[in-house]
PDB file of N, CA and C in Angstrom:
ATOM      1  N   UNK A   1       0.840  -1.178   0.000  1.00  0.00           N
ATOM      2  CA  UNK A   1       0.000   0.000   0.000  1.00  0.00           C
ATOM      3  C   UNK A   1       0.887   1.244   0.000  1.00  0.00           C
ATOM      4  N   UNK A   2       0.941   2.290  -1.163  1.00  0.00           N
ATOM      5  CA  UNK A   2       1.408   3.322  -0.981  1.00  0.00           C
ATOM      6  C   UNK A   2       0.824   4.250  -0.607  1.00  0.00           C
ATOM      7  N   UNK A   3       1.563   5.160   0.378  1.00  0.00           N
ATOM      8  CA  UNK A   3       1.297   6.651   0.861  1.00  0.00           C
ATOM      9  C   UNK A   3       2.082   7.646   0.812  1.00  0.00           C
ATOM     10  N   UNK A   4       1.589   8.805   0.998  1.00  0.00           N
ATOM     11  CA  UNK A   4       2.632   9.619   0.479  1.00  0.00           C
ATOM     12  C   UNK A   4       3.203  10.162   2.459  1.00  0.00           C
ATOM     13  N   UNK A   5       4.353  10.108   2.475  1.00  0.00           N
ATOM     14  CA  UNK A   5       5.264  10.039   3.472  1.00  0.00           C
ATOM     15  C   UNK A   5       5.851  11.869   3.872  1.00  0.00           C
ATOM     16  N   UNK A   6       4.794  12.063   4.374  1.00  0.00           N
ATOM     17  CA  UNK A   6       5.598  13.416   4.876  1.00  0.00           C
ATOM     18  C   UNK A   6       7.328  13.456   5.893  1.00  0.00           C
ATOM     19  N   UNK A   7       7.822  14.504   5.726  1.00  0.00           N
ATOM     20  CA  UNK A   7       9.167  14.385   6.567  1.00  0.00           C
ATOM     21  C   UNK A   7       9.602  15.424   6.709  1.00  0.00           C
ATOM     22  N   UNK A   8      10.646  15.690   7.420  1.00  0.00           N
ATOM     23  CA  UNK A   8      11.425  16.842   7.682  1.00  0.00           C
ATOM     24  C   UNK A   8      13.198  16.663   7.422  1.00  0.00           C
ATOM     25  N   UNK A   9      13.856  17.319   6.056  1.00  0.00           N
ATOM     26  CA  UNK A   9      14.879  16.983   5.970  1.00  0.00           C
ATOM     27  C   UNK A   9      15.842  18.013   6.378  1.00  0.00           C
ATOM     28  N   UNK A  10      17.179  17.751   7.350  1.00  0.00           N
ATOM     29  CA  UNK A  10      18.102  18.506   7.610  1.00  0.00           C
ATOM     30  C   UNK A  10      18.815  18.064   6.941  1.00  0.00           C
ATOM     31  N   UNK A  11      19.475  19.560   6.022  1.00  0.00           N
ATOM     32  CA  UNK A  11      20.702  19.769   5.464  1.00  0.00           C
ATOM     33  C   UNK A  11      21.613  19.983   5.756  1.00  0.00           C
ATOM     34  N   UNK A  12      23.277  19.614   6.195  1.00  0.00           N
ATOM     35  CA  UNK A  12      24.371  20.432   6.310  1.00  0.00           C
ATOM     36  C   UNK A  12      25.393  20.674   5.381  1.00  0.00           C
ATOM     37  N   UNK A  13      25.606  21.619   5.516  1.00  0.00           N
ATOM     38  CA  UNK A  13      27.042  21.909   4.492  1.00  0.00           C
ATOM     39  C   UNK A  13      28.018  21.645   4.887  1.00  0.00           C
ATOM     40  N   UNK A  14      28.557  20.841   4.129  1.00  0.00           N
ATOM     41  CA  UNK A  14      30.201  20.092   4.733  1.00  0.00           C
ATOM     42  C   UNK A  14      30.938  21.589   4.628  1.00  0.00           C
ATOM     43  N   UNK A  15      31.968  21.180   5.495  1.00  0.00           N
ATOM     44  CA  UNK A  15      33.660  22.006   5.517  1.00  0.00           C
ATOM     45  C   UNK A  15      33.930  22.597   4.218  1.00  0.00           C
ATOM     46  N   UNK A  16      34.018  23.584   3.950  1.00  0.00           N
ATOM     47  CA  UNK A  16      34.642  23.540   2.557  1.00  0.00           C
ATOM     48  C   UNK A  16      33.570  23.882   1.403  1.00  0.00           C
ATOM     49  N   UNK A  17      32.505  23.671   1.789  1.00  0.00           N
ATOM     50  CA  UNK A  17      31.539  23.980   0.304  1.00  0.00           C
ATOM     51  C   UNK A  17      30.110  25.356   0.733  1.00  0.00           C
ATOM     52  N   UNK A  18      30.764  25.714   1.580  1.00  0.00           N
ATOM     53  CA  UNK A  18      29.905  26.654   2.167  1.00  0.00           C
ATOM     54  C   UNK A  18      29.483  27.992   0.798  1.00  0.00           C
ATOM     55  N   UNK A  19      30.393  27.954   0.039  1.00  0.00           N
ATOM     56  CA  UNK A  19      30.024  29.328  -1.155  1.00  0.00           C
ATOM     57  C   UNK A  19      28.853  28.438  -2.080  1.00  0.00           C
ATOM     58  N   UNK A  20      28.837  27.246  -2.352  1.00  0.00           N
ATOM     59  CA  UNK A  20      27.549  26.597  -3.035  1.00  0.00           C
ATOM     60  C   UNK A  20      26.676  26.105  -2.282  1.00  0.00           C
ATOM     61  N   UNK A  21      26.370  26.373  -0.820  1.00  0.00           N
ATOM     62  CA  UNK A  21      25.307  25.302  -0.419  1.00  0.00           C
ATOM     63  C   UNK A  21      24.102  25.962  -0.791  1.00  0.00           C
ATOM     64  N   UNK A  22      24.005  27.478  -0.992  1.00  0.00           N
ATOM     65  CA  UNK A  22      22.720  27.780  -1.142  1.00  0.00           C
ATOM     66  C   UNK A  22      22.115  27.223  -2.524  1.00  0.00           C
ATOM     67  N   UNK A  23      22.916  27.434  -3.537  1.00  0.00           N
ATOM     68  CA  UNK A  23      22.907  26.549  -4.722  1.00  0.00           C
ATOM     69  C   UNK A  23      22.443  25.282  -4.822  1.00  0.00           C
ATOM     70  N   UNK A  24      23.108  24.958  -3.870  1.00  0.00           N
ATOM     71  CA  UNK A  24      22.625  23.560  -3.663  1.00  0.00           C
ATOM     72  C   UNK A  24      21.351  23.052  -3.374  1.00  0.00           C
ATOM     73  N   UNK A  25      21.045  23.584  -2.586  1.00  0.00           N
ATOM     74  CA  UNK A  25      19.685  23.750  -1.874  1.00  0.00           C
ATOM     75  C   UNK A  25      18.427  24.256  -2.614  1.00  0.00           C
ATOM     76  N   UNK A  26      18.714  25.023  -3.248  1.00  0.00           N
ATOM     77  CA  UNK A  26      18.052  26.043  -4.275  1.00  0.00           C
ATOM     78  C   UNK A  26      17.886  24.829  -5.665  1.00  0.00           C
ATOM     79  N   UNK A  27      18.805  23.861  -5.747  1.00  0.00           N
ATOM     80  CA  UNK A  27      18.453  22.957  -6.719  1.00  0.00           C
ATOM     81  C   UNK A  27      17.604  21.909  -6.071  1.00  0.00           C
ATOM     82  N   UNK A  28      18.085  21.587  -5.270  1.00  0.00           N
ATOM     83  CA  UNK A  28      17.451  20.488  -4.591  1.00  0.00           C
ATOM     84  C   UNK A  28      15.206  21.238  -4.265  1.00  0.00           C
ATOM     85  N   UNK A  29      15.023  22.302  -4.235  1.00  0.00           N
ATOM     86  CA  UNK A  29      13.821  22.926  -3.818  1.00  0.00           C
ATOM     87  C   UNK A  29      13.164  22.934  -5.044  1.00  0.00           C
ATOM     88  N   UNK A  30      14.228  23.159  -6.434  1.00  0.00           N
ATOM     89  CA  UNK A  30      13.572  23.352  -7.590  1.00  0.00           C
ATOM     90  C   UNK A  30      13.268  21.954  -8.696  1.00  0.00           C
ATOM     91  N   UNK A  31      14.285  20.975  -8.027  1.00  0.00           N
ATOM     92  CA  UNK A  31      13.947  19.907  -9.062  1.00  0.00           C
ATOM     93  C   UNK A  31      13.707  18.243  -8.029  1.00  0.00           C
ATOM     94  N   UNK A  32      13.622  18.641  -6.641  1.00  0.00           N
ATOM     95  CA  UNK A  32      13.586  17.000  -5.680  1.00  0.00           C
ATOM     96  C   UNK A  32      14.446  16.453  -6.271  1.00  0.00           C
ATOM     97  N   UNK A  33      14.743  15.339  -5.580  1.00  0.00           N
ATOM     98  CA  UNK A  33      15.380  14.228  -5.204  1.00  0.00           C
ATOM     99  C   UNK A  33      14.730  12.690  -5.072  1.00  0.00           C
ATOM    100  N   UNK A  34      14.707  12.173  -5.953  1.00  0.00           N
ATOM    101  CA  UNK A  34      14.737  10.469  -5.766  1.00  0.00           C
ATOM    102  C   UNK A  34      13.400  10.498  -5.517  1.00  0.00           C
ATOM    103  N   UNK A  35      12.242  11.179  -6.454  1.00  0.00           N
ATOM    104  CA  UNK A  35      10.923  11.400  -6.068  1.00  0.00           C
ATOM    105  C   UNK A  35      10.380  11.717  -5.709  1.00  0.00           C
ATOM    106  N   UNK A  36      11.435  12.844  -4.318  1.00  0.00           N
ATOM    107  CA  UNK A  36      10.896  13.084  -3.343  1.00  0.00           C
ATOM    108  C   UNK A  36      10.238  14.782  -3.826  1.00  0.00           C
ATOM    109  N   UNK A  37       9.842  15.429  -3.301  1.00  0.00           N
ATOM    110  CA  UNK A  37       9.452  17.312  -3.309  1.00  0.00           C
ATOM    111  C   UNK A  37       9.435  17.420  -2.346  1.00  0.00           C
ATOM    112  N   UNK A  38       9.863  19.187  -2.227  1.00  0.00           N
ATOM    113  CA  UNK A  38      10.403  19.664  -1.167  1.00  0.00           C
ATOM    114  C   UNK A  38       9.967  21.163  -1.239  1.00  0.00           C
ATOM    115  N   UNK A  39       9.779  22.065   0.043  1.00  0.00           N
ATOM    116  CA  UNK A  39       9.545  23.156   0.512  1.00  0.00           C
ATOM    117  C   UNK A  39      10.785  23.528   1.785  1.00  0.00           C
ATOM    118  N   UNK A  40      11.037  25.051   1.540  1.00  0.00           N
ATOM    119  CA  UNK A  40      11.896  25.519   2.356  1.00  0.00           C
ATOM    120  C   UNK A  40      11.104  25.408   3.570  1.00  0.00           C
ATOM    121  N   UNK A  41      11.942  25.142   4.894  1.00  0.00           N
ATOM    122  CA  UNK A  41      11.149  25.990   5.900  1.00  0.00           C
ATOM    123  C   UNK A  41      12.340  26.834   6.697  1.00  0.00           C
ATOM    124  N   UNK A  42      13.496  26.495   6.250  1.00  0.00           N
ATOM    125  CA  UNK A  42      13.807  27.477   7.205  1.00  0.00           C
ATOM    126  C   UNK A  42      15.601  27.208   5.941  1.00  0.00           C
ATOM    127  N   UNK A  43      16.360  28.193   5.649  1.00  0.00           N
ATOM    128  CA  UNK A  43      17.758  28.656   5.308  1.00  0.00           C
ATOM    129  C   UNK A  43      18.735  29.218   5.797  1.00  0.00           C
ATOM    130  N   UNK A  44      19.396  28.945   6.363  1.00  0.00           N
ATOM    131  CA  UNK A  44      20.868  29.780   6.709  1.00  0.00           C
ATOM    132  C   UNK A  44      21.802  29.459   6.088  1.00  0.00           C
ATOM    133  N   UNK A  45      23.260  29.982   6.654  1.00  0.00           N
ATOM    134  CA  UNK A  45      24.135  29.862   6.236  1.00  0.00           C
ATOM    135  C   UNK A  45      24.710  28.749   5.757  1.00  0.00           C
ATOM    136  N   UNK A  46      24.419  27.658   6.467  1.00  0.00           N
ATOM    137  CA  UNK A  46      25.270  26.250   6.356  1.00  0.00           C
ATOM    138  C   UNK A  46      24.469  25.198   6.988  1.00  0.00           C
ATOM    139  N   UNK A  47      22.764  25.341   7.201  1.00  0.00           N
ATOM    140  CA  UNK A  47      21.727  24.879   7.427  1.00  0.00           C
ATOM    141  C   UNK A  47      20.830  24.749   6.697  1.00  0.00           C
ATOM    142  N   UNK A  48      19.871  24.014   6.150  1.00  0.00           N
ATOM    143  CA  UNK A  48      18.493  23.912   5.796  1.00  0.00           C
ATOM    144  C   UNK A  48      17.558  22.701   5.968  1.00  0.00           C
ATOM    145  N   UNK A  49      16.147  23.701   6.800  1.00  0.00           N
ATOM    146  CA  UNK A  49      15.389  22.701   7.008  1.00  0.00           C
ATOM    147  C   UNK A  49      13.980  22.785   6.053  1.00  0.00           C
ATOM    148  N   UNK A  50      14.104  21.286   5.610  1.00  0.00           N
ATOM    149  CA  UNK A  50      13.121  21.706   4.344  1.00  0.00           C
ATOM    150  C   UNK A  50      11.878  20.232   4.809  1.00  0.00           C
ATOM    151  N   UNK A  51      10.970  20.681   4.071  1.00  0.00           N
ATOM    152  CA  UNK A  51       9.568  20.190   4.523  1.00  0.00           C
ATOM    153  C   UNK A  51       9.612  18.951   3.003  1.00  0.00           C
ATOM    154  N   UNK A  52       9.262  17.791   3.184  1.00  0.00           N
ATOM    155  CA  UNK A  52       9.288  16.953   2.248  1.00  0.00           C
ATOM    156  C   UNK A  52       8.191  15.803   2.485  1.00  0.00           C
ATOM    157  N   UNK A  53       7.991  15.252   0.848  1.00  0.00           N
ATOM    158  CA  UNK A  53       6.830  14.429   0.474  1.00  0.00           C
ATOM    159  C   UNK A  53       8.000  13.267  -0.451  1.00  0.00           C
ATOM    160  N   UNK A  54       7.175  11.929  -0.272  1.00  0.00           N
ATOM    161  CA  UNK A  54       7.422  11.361  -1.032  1.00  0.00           C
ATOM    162  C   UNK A  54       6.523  10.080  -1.123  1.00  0.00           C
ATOM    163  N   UNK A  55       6.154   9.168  -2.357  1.00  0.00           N
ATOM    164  CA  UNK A  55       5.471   8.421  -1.918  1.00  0.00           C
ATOM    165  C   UNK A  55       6.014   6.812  -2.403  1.00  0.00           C
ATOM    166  N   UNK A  56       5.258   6.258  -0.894  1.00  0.00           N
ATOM    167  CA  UNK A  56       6.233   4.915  -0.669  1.00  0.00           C
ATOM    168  C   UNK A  56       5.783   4.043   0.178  1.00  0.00           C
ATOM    169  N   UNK A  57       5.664   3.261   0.889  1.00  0.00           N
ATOM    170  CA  UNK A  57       4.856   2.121   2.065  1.00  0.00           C
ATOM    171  C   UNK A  57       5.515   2.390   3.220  1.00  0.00           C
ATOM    172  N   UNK A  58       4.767   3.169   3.754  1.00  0.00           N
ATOM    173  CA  UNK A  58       5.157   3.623   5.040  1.00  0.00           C
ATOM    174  C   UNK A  58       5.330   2.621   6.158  1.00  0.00           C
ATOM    175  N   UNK A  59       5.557   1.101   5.705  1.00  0.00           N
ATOM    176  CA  UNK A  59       5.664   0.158   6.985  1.00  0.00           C
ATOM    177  C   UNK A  59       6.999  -0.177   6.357  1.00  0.00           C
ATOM    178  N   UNK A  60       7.602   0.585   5.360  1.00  0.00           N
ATOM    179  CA  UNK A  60       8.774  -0.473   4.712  1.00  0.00           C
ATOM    180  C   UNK A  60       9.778   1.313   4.898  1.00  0.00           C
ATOM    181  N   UNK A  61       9.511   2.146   5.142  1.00  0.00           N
ATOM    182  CA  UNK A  61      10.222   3.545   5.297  1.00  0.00           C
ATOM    183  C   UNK A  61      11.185   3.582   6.781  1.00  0.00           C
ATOM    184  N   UNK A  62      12.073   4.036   6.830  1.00  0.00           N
ATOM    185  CA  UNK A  62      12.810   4.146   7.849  1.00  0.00           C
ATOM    186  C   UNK A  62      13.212   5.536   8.046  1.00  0.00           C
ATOM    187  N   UNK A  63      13.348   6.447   8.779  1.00  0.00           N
ATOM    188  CA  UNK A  63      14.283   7.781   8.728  1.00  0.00           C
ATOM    189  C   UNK A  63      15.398   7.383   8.011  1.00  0.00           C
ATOM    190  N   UNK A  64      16.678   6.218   9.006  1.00  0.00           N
ATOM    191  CA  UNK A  64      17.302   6.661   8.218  1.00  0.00           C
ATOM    192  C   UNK A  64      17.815   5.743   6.949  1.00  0.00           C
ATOM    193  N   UNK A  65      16.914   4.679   6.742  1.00  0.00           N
ATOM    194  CA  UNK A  65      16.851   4.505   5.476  1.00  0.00           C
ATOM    195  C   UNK A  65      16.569   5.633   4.215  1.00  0.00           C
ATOM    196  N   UNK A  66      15.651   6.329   4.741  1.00  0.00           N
ATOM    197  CA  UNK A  66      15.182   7.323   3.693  1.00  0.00           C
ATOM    198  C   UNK A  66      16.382   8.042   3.430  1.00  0.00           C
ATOM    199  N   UNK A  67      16.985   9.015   4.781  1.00  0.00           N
ATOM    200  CA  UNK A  67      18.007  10.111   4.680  1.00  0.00           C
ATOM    201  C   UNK A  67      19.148   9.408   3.404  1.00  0.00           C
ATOM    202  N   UNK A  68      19.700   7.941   3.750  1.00  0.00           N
ATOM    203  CA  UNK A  68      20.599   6.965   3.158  1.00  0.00           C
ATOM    204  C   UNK A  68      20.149   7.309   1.706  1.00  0.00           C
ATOM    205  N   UNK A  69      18.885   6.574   1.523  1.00  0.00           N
ATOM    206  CA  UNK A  69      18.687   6.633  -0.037  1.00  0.00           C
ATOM    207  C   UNK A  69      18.460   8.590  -1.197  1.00  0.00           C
ATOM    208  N   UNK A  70      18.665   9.186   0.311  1.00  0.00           N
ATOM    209  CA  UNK A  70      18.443  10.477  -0.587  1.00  0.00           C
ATOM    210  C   UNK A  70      19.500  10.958  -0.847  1.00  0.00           C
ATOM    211  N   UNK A  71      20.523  10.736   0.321  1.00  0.00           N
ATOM    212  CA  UNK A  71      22.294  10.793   0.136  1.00  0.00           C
ATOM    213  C   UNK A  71      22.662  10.068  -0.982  1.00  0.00           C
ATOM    214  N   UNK A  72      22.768   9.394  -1.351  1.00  0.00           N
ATOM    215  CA  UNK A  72      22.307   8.151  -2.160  1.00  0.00           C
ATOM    216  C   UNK A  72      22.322   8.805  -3.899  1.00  0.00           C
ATOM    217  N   UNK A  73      21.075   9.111  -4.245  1.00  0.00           N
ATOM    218  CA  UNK A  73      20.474   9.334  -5.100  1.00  0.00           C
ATOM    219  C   UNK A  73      21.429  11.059  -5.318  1.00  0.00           C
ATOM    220  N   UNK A  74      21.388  12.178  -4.647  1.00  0.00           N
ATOM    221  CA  UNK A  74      22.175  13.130  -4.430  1.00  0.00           C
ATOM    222  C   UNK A  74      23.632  13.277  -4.865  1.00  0.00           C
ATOM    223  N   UNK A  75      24.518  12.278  -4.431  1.00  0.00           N
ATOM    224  CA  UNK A  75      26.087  11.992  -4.578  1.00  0.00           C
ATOM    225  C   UNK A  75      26.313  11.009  -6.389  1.00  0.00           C
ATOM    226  N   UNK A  76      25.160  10.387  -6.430  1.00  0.00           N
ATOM    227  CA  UNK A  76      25.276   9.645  -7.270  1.00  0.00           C
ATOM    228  C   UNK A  76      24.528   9.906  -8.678  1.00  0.00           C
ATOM    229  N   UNK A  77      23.817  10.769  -8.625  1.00  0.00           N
ATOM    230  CA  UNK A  77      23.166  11.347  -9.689  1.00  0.00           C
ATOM    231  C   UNK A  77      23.252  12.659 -10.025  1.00  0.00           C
ATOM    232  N   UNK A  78      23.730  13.423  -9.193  1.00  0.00           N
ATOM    233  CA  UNK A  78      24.167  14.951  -9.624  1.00  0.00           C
ATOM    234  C   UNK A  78      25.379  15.542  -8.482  1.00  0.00           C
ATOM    235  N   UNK A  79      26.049  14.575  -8.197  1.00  0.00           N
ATOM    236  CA  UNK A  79      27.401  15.017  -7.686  1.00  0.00           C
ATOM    237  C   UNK A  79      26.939  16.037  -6.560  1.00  0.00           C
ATOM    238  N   UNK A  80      26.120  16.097  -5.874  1.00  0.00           N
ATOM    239  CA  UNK A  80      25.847  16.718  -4.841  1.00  0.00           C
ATOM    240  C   UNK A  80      26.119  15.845  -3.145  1.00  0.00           C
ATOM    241  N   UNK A  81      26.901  16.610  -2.300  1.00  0.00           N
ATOM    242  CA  UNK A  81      27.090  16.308  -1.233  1.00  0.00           C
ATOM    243  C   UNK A  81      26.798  16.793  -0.228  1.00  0.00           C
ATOM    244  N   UNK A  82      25.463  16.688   0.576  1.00  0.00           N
ATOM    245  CA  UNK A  82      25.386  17.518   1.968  1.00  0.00           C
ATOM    246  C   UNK A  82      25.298  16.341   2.624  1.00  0.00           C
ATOM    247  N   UNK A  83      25.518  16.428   4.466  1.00  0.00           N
ATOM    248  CA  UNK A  83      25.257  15.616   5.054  1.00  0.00           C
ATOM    249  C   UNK A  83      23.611  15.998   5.834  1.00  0.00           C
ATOM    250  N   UNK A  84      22.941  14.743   5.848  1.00  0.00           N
ATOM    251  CA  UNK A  84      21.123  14.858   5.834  1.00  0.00           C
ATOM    252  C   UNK A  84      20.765  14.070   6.729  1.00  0.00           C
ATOM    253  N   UNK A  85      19.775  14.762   7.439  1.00  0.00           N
ATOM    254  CA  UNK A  85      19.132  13.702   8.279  1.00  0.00           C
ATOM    255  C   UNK A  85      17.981  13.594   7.965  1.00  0.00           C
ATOM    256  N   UNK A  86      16.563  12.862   8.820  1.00  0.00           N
ATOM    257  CA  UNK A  86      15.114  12.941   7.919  1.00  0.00           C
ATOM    258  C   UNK A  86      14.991  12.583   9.409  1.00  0.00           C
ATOM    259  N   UNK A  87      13.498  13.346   9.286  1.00  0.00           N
ATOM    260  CA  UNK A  87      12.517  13.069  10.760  1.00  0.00           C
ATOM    261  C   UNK A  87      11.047  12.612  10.022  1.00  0.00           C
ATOM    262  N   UNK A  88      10.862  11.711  10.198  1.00  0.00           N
ATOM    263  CA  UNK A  88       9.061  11.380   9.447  1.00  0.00           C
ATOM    264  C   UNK A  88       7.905  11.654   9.950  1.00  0.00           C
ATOM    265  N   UNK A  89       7.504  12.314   9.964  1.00  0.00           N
ATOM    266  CA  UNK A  89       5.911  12.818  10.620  1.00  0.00           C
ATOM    267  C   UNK A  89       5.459  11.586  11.046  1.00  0.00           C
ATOM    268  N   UNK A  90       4.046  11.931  11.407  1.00  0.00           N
ATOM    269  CA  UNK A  90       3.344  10.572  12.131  1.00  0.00           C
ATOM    270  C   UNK A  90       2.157  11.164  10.734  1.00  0.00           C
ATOM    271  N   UNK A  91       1.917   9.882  10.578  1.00  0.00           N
ATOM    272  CA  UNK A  91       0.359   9.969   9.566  1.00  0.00           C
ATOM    273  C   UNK A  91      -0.222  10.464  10.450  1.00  0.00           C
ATOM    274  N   UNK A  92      -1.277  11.710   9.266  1.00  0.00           N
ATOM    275  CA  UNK A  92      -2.626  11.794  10.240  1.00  0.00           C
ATOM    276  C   UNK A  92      -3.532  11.143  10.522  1.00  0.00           C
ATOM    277  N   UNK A  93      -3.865  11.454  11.969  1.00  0.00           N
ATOM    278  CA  UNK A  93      -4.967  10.471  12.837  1.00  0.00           C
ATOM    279  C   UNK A  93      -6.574  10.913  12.563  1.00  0.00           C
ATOM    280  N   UNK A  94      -7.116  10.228  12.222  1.00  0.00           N
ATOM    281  CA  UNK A  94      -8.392  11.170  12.260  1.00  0.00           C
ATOM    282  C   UNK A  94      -9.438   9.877  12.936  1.00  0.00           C
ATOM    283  N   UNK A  95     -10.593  10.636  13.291  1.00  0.00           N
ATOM    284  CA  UNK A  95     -11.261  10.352  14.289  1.00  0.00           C
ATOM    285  C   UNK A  95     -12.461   9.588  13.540  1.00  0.00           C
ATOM    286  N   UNK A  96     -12.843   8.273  14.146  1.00  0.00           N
ATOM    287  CA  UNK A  96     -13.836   7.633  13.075  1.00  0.00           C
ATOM    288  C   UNK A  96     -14.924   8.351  13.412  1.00  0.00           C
ATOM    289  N   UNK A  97     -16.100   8.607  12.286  1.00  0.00           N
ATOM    290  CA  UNK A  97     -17.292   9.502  11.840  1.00  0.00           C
ATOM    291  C   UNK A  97     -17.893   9.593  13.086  1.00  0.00           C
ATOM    292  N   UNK A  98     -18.669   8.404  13.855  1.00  0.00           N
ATOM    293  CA  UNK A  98     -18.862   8.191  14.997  1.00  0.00           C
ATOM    294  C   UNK A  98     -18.216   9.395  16.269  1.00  0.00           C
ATOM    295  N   UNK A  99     -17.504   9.567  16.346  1.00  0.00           N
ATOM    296  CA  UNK A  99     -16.555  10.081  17.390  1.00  0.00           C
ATOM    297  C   UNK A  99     -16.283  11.735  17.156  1.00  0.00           C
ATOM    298  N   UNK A 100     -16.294  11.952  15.988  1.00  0.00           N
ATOM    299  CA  UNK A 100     -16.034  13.480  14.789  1.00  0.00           C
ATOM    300  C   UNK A 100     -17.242  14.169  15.541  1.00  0.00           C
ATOM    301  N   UNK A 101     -18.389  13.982  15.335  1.00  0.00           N
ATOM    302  CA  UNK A 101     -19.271  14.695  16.012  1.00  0.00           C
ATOM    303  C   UNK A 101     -19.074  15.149  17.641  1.00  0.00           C
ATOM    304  N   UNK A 102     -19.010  14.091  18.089  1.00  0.00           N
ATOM    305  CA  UNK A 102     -18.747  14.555  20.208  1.00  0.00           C
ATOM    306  C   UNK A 102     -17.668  15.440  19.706  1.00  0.00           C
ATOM    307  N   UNK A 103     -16.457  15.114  18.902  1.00  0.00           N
ATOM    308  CA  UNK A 103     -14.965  15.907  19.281  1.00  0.00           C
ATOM    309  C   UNK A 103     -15.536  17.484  19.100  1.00  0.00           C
ATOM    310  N   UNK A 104     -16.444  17.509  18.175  1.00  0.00           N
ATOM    311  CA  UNK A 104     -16.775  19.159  17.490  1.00  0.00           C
ATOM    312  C   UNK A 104     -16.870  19.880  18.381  1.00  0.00           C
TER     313      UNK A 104
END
């Protein structure tokens, strides 16, 4: 069963590549990664935390399987290197029909 997998990806800029990370980043916002799409939420200097979708079976997803395969896909398909972490949301919960009414 696929779903689409919300997340939160941290970017860092290695040692040394600090004059392209915005570049970097700025590509990564404009064209995703390994399926994934992405929204800024936050840019600095040698930071970015960006808001991400991708879709995939969320019982077979790992953080850091995901972070792995986006490093992955990144280094190996357009010579890009940041070091990344991934935080995965929790699916939303919603309340069966029954229950929706009392919560109102």
């Amino acid at each position: 069963m696929l779903d689409t997998i919300n997340f939160t990806l941290t970017a860092e800029c290695r040692q040394g590549d600090e004059q392209t990370f915005r570049d970097v980043i700025d590509w990564i916002l404009a064209n995703g990664v390994g399926g994934a799409s992405f929204e800024a939420a936050e840019v600095t200097g040698g930071v970015a935390y960006l808001h991400g979708s991708i879709v995939g079976d969320r019982r077979l997803v790992a953080e850091s399987g995901l972070a792995e395969y986006l490093s992955d896909v990144l280094a190996r398909k357009e010579g890009i290197h940041v070091d990344i972490s991934v935080h995965i949301a929790s699916p939303g919960r919603q309340l069966p029909a029954e229950h929706a009414a009392v919560a109102a």
